[in-house]
Each structure stands twice: as C-alpha cells, then as structure tokens.
Protein backbone atom coordinates (compact mmCIF):
# COMPACT_ATOMS: atom_id res chain seq x y z
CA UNK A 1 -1.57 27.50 -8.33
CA UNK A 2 -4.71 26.73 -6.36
CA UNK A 3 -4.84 23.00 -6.28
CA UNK A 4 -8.18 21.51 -7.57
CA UNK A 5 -10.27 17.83 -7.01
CA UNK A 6 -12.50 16.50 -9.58
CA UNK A 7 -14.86 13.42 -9.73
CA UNK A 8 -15.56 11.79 -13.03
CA UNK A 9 -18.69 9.45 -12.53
CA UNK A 10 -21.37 8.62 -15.48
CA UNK A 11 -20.06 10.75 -17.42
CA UNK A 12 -19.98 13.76 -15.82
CA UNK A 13 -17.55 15.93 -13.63
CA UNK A 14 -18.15 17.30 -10.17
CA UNK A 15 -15.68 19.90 -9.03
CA UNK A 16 -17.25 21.55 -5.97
CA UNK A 17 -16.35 20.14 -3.02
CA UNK A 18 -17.07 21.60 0.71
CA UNK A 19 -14.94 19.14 2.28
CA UNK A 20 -12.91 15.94 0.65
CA UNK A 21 -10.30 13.09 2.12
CA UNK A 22 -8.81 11.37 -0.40
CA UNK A 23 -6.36 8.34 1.40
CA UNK A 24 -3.53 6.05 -0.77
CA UNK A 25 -1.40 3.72 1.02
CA UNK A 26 1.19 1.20 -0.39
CA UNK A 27 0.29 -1.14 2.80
CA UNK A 28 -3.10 -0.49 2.80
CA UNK A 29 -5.37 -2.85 0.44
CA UNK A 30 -8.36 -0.54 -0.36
CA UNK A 31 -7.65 3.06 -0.76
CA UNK A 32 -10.12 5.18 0.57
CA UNK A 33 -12.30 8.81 0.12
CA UNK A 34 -15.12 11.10 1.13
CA UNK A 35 -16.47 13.89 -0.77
CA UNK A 36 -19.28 16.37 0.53
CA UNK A 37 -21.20 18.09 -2.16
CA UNK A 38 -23.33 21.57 -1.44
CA UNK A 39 -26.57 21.71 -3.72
CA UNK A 40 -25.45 18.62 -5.91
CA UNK A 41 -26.43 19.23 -9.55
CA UNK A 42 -25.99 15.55 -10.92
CA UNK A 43 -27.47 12.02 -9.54
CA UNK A 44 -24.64 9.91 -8.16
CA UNK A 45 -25.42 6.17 -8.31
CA UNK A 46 -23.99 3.56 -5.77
CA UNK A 47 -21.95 0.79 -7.46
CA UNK A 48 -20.73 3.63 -10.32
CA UNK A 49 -17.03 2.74 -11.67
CA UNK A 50 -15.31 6.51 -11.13
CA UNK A 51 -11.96 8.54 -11.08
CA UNK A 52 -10.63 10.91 -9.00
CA UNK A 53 -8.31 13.53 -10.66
CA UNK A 54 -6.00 16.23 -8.56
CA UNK A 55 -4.91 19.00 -10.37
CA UNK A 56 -5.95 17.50 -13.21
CA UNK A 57 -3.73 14.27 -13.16
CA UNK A 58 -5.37 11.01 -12.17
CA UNK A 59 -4.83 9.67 -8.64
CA UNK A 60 -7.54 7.21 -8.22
CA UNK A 61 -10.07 5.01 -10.03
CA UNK A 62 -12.66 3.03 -7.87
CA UNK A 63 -16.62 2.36 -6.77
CA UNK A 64 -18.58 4.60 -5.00
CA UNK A 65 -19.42 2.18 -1.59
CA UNK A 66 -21.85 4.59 0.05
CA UNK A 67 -24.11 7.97 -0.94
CA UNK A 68 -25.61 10.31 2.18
CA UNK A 69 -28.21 12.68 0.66
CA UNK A 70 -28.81 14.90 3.68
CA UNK A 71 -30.60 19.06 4.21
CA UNK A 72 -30.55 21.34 6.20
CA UNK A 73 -31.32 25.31 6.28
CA UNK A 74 -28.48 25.98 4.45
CA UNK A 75 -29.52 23.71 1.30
CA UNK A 76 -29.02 20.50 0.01
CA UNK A 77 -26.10 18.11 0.95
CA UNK A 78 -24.81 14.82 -0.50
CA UNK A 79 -21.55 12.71 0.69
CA UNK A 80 -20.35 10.44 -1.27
CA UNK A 81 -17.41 7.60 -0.02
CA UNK A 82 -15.39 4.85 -2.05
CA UNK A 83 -12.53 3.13 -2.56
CA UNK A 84 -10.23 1.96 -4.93
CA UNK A 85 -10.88 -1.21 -7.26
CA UNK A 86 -8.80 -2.92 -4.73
CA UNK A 87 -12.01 -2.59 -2.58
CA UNK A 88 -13.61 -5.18 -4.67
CA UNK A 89 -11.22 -7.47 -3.97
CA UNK A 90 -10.54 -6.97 0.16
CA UNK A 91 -14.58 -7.42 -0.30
CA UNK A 92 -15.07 -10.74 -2.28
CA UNK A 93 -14.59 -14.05 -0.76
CA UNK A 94 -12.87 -17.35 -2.26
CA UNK A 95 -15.75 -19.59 -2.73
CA UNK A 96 -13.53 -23.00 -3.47
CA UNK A 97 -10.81 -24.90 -1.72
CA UNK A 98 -7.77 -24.29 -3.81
CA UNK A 99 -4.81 -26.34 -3.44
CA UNK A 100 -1.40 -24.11 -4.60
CA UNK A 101 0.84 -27.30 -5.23
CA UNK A 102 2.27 -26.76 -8.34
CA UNK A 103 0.54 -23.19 -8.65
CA UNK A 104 2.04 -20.12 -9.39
CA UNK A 105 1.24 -16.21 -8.27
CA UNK A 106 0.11 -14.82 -11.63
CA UNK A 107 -1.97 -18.40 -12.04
CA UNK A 108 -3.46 -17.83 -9.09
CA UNK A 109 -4.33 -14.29 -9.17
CA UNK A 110 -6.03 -14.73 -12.52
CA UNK A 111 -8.37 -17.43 -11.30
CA UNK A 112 -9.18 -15.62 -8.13
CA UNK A 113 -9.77 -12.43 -10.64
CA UNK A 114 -11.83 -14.03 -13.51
CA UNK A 115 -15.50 -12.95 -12.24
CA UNK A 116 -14.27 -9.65 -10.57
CA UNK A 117 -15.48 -6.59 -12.38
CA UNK A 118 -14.06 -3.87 -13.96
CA UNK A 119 -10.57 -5.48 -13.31
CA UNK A 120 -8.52 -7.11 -16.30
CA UNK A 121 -5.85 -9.55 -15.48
CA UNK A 122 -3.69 -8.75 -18.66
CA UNK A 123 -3.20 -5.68 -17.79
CA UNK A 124 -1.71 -6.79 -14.31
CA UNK A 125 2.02 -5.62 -14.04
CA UNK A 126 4.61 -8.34 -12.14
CA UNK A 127 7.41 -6.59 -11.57
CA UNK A 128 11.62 -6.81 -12.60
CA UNK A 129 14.34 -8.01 -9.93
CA UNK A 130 16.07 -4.79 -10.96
CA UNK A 131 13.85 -2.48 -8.35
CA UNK A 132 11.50 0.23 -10.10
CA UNK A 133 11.59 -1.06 -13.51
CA UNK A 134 8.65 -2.89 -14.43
CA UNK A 135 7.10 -5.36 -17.12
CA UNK A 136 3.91 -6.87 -17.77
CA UNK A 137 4.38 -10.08 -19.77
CA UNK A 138 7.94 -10.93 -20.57
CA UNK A 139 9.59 -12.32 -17.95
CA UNK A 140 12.31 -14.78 -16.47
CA UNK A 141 11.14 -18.07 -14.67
CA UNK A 142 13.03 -16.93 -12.03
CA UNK A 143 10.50 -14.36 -10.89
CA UNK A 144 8.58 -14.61 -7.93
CA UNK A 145 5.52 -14.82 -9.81
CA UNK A 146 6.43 -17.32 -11.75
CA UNK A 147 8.04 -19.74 -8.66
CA UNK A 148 5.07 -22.19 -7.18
CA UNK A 149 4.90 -23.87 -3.91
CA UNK A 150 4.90 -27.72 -3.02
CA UNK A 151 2.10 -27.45 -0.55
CA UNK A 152 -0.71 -25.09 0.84
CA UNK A 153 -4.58 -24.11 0.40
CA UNK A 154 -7.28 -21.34 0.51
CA UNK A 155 -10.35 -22.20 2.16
CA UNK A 156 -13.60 -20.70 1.25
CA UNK A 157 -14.62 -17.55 3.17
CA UNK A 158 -10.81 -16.13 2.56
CA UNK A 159 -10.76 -12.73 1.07
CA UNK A 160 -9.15 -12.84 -2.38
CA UNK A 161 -7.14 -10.02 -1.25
CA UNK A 162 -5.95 -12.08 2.26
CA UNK A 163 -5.11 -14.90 -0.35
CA UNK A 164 -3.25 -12.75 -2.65
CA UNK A 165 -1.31 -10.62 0.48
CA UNK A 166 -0.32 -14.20 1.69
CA UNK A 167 0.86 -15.96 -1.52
CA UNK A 168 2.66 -12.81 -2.74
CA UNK A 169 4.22 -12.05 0.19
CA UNK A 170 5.60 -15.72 0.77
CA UNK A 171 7.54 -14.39 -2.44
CA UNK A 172 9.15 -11.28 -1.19
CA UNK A 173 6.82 -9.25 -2.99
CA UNK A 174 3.48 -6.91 -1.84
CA UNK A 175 0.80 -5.83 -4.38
CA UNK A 176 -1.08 -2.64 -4.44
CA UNK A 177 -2.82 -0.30 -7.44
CA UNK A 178 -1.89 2.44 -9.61
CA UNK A 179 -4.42 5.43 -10.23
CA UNK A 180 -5.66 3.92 -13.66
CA UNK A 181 -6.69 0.81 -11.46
CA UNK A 182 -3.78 -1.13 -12.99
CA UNK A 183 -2.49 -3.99 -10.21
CA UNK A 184 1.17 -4.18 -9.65
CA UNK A 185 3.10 -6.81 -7.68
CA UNK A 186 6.58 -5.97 -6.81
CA UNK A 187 8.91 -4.33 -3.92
CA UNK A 188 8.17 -0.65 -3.12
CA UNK A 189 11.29 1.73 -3.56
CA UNK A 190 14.82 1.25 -2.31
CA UNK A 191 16.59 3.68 -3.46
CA UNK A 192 17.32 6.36 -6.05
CA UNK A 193 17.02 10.39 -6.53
CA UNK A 194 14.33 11.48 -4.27
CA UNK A 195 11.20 13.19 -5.67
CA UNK A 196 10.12 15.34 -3.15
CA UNK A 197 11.74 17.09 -0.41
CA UNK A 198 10.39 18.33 3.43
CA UNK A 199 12.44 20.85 5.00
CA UNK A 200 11.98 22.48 8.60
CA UNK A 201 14.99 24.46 9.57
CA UNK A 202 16.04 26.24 12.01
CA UNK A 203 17.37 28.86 9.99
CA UNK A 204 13.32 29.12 8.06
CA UNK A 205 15.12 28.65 4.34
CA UNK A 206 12.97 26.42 2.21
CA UNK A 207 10.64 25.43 4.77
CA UNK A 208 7.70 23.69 3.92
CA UNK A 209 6.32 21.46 6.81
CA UNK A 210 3.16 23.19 8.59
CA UNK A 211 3.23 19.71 11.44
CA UNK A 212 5.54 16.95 11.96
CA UNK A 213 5.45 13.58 14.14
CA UNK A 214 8.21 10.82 14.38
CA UNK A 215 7.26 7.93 16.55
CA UNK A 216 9.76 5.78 17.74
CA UNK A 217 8.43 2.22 18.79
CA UNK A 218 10.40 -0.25 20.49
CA UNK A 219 7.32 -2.63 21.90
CA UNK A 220 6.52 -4.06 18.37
CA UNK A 221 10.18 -4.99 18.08
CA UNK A 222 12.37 -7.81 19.31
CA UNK A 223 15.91 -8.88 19.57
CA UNK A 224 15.85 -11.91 17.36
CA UNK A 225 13.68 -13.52 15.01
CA UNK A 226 13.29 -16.97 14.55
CA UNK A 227 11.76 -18.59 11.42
CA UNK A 228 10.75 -22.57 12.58
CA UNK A 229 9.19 -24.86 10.06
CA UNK A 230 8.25 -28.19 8.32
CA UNK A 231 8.87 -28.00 4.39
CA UNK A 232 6.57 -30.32 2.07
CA UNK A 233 9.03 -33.00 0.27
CA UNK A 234 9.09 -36.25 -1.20
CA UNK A 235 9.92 -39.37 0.58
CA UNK A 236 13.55 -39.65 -0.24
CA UNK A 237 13.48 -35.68 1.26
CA UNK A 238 16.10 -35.61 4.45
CA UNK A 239 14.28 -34.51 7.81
CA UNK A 240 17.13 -31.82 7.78
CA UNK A 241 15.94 -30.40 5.03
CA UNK A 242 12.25 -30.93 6.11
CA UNK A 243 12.45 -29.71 9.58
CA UNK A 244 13.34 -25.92 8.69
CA UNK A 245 14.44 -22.96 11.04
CA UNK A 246 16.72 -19.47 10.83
CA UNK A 247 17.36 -16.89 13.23
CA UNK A 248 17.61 -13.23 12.49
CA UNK A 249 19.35 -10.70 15.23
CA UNK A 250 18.01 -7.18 15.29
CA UNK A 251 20.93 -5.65 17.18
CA UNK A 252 18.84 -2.37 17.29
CA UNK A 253 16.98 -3.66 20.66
CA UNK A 254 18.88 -2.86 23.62
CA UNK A 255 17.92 -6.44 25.73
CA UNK A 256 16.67 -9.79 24.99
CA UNK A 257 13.25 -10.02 23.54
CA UNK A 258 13.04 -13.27 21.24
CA UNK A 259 10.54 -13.81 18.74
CA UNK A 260 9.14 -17.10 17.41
CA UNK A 261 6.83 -17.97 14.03
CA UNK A 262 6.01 -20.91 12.61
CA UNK A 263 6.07 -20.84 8.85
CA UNK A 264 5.79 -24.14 6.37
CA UNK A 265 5.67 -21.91 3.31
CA UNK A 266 8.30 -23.80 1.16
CA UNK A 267 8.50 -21.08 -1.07
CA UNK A 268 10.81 -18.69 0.58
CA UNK A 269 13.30 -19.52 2.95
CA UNK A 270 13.17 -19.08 6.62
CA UNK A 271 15.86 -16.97 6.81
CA UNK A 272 14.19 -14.95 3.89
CA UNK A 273 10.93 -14.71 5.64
CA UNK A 274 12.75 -13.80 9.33
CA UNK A 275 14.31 -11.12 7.44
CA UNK A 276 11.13 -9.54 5.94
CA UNK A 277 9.54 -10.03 9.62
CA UNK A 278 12.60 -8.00 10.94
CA UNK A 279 11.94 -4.95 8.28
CA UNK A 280 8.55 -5.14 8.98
CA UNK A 281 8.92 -4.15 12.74
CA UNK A 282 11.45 -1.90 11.92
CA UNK A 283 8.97 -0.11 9.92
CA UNK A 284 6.40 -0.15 12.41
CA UNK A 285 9.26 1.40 15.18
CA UNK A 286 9.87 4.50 13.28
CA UNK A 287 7.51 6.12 11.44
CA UNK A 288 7.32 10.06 10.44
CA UNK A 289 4.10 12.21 9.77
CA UNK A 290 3.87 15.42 8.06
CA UNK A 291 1.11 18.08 7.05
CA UNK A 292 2.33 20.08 4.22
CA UNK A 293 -0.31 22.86 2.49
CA UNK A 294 -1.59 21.79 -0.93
CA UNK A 295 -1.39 18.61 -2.55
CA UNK A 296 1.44 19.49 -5.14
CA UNK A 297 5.64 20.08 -4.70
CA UNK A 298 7.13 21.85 -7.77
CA UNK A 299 4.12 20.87 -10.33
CA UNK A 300 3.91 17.32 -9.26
CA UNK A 301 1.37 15.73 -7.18
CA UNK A 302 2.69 13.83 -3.58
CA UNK A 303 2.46 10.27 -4.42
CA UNK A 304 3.47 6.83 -2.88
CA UNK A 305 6.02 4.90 -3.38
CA UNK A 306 7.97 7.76 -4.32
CA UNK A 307 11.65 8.97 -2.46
CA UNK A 308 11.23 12.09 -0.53
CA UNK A 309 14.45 13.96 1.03
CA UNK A 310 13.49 14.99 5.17
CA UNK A 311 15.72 17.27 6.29
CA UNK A 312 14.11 18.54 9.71
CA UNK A 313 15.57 20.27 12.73
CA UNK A 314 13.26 20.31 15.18
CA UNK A 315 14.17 18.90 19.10
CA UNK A 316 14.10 15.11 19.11
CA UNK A 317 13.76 14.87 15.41
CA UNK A 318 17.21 15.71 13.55
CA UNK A 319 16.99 14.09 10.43
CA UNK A 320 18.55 14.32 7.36
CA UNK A 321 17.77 11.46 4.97
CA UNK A 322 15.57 10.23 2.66
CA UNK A 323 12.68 7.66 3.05
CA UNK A 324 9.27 6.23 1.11
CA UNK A 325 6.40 8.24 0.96
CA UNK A 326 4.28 5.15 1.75
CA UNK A 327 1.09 6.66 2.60
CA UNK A 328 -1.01 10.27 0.94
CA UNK A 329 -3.92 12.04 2.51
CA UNK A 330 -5.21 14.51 0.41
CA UNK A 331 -8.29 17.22 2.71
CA UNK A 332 -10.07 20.31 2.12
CA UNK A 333 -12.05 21.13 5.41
CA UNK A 334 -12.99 24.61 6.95
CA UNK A 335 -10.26 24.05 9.50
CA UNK A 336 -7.61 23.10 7.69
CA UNK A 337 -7.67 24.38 4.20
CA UNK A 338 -6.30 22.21 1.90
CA UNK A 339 -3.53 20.54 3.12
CA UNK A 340 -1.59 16.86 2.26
CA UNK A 341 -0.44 14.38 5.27
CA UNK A 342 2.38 12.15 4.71
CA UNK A 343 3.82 9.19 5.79
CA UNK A 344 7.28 7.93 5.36
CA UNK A 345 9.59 4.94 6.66
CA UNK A 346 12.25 2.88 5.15
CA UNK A 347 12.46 2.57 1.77
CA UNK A 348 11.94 -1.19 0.28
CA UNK A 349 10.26 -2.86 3.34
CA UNK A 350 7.41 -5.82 2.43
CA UNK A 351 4.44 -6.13 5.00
C-alpha cells in the first residue's frame, strides 16, 4: 500500500505534496513539519488550527507558523511549516512571579494554560504509577501531580513550557502530546511486547532497514553523580535533613569522571534526581538511527513511545533487543522517496 499525507486546514484537505518532513519526538517540546505544495488550489492562512493525517490515521494537530508562496517556470509553489500545539506553549512566556509553595503540577499547569488557545486543560491526561495505563481525573494523592513543593518560583519571561519541563520533571515525570493535541504527563515506556520490529541480517530474511547508525558516547557521561542541596523546612527542621546530598555510581565509565549539581527541589529526592541525571546520559551515550521505506510496519503507522524489537548484524552493531522509538521523521523528497527515520534508546528514561 502506497503510503499517503494529508493536511486538513479550514476545512479543506490537501493531499499533493512534492516534498514533506513531518518530525515527533517524546523529548522534543514542539513537534515540527514542512510541506511543499505544486500549483496550490486552496488559500492557506497563517495562525490556522490544522491536522496532519498519514495513511489516513491522525499523527498531528497544530498551527501553521510560517507560509512561502514562491514561482518559478515550472508553476506556482507554496511551503507551508508548523508545529504541534505544544508550539504555543515553548512560544508563550509566564508574565507573573509565581510562587509553587503549596502548589501542585496539575494546579499549575492549568493556570499557566488558562489564556492559551485551542488547548483545554480537562482534557489533560496525568498518568498511573502502573507504566502505560493512563487516567485523566481519578487519581491517588500519591501521584506526582498531585505532590507540591515547599519552596520555588517562575519569574516572568520563563516559557510556560521551561516551567512545566522543570516542575514535572522534579516529579519523575516528562510531558509531551498525542496526535489529537491531547497533553499527557507521565514516564515514556519501560517495557512490554514490542510493536515494531527492525531487522538487518546477515542471512537477508526479514530485512527491513535501508540505513542504520549507533553512536556510542562516553564524553556526556561520568562516573558518579552527585545530587547536593538545601531543602526548604520549618524551624524545628534538623540541618541534616536540610543540608541534602546522594551519590549515584555509573559503573559503565571505565575511569573517574565525577559529576556535581546543585538541586534544592524538595520535591524529589536527591538520590531520585541523581538517578534520572544518570539515565539521562545514558541515553544521550547510545543512541540508534534508522531509515526504513514508508511510514507504516504491518498496517500500523511508526509512532513514539512505542517498543520496537532491533535485531541487526551489521560490524560494530550486534544487537538484539528491544528499545523506545523516541523520535519519527516522516519525508517524501525526490532523493529519497518516501522513507521514515527512527530513533531509539532505553526504554523509560526522563529528560
């Protein structure tokens, strides 16, 4: 099945592309594309609320940013870029001091989210503990979301979505949006049956990987990580509990190479936050890239935060595990065809 790309926008569809990049990433706040129209046969407005659909499934809903009408002997031309409604928010500043004492996630996002258009706050999804299962409303006062901090502030001139990243991730969790525009906070994927599989072997059975890259990155990594802080408390609080710090070893890196942060968030511990820190550089040590043709395996779009099975032969690779799909480029261009990168790490890391 040919794989197809269409662009709802004021009511009307677009479906002939010459070229297209079309860019999700869990770790990525703003989601990105480019289409380029040939002889454009409706008016495209900048500011327009729109959706993306592949194969006739919806993958993105966002703003066009940015229109390019341009000619040439060959005819008319018009490009057309956006991003997802997370765009709105990496764009809009805070315009108040806000101090979080006594404040929780979901109370904070929904004041930092009451003027921003086409985005409803009851429809924001806070995720389980139990990984992958999520609910909107009903939920324990246990949850991250629900937890508030002693102490801290946002200044004007913070980007609600620097705000958010910060606050959210001081709780163990990241946010990102679904293709209906819907915000989730949660963790991305641990575990469980993998949706997608890449195969290169030697023997050519089931192969399905046109390129492949694995980078392995020791300079953004270190030997230990230590966590050093001063907690907000009340008078009667003990300086031991006050004065704060937890080391994390990372016995993957061959020599010592300490690394020091200061962190008064009171919200997670320091051992807690070392430990995200150390997953974090692990995921930014070993990352894999691959170019598959089309967009779709078995009737099923590539998405994010999805499981995929690598089993790849090639010299200096020899693999055969499964990781997140944390990032999807979908591209039609005369060079390529249409083809889908990926990018996969761990599974379950926070950055």
């Amino acid at each position: 099945m040919r794989d197809k790309i269409s662009l709802i926008v004021g009511g009307y569809k677009v479906e002939n592309f010459i070229s297209y990049t079309i860019d999700s990433d869990l770790y990525v706040a703003d989601d990105a594309f480019s289409l380029e129209l040939a002889n454009p046969e409706v008016t495209i407005y900048k500011g327009s609320r729109c959706e993306l659909y592949v194969n006739d499934i919806l993958e993105m809903t966002g703003i066009i940013d940015k229109i390019t009408p341009s000619y040439d002997k060959s005819g008319n031309k018009l490009r057309v870029e956006g991003r997802d409604l997370m765009g709105l928010l990496t764009d809009s500043c805070c315009e108040e001091f806000i101090t979080l004492q006594g404040v929780t996630l979901k109370a904070l996002t929904e004041r930092l989210l009451k003027k921003t258009p086409f985005i409803s706050t009851k429809d924001i999804v806070y995720q389980e503990n139990v990984v992958g299962k999520l609910k909107s409303k009903k939920h324990s006062k246990s949850a991250a979301w629900d937890t508030s901090q002693n102490f801290s502030q946002i200044e004007p001139g913070m980007t609600i979505v620097e705000a958010l990243k910060e606050y959210a991730r001081s709780r163990g969790v990241i946010f990102w949006s679904m293709p209906d525009g819907t915000f989730v906070f949660g963790r991305p994927l641990v575990s469980g049956e993998p949706a997608f599989r890449l195969t290169n072997r030697k023997d050519g059975k089931e192969n399905n990987i046109k390129e492949g890259e694995k980078t392995e990155d020791i300079s953004k990594q270190y030997s230990s990580i230590t966590v050093m802080g001063q907690q907000q408390g009340t008078d009667a609080t003990a300086t031991s509990s006050i004065n704060t710090k937890a080391t994390v070893a990372n016995d993957a890196v061959p020599f010592y190479k300490p690394f020091v942060v200061k962190n008064n968030n009171d919200a997670q511990s320091p051992k807690a936050h070392g430990q995200m820190l150390l997953d974090k550089q692990r995921q930014e040590g070993f990352q894999l890239r691959y170019k598959v043709a089309g967009h779709s395996q078995n009737g099923k779009n590539w998405t994010i935060n999805q499981i995929c099975h690598v089993e790849d032969e090639a010299p200096n690779f020899n693999l055969k595990d499964s990781y997140l799909i944390y990032g999807r480029t979908f591209e039609l261009s005369k060079d390529k065809g249409v083809v889908t990168t990926l990018r996969l790490g761990y599974p379950g890391v926070i950055q």
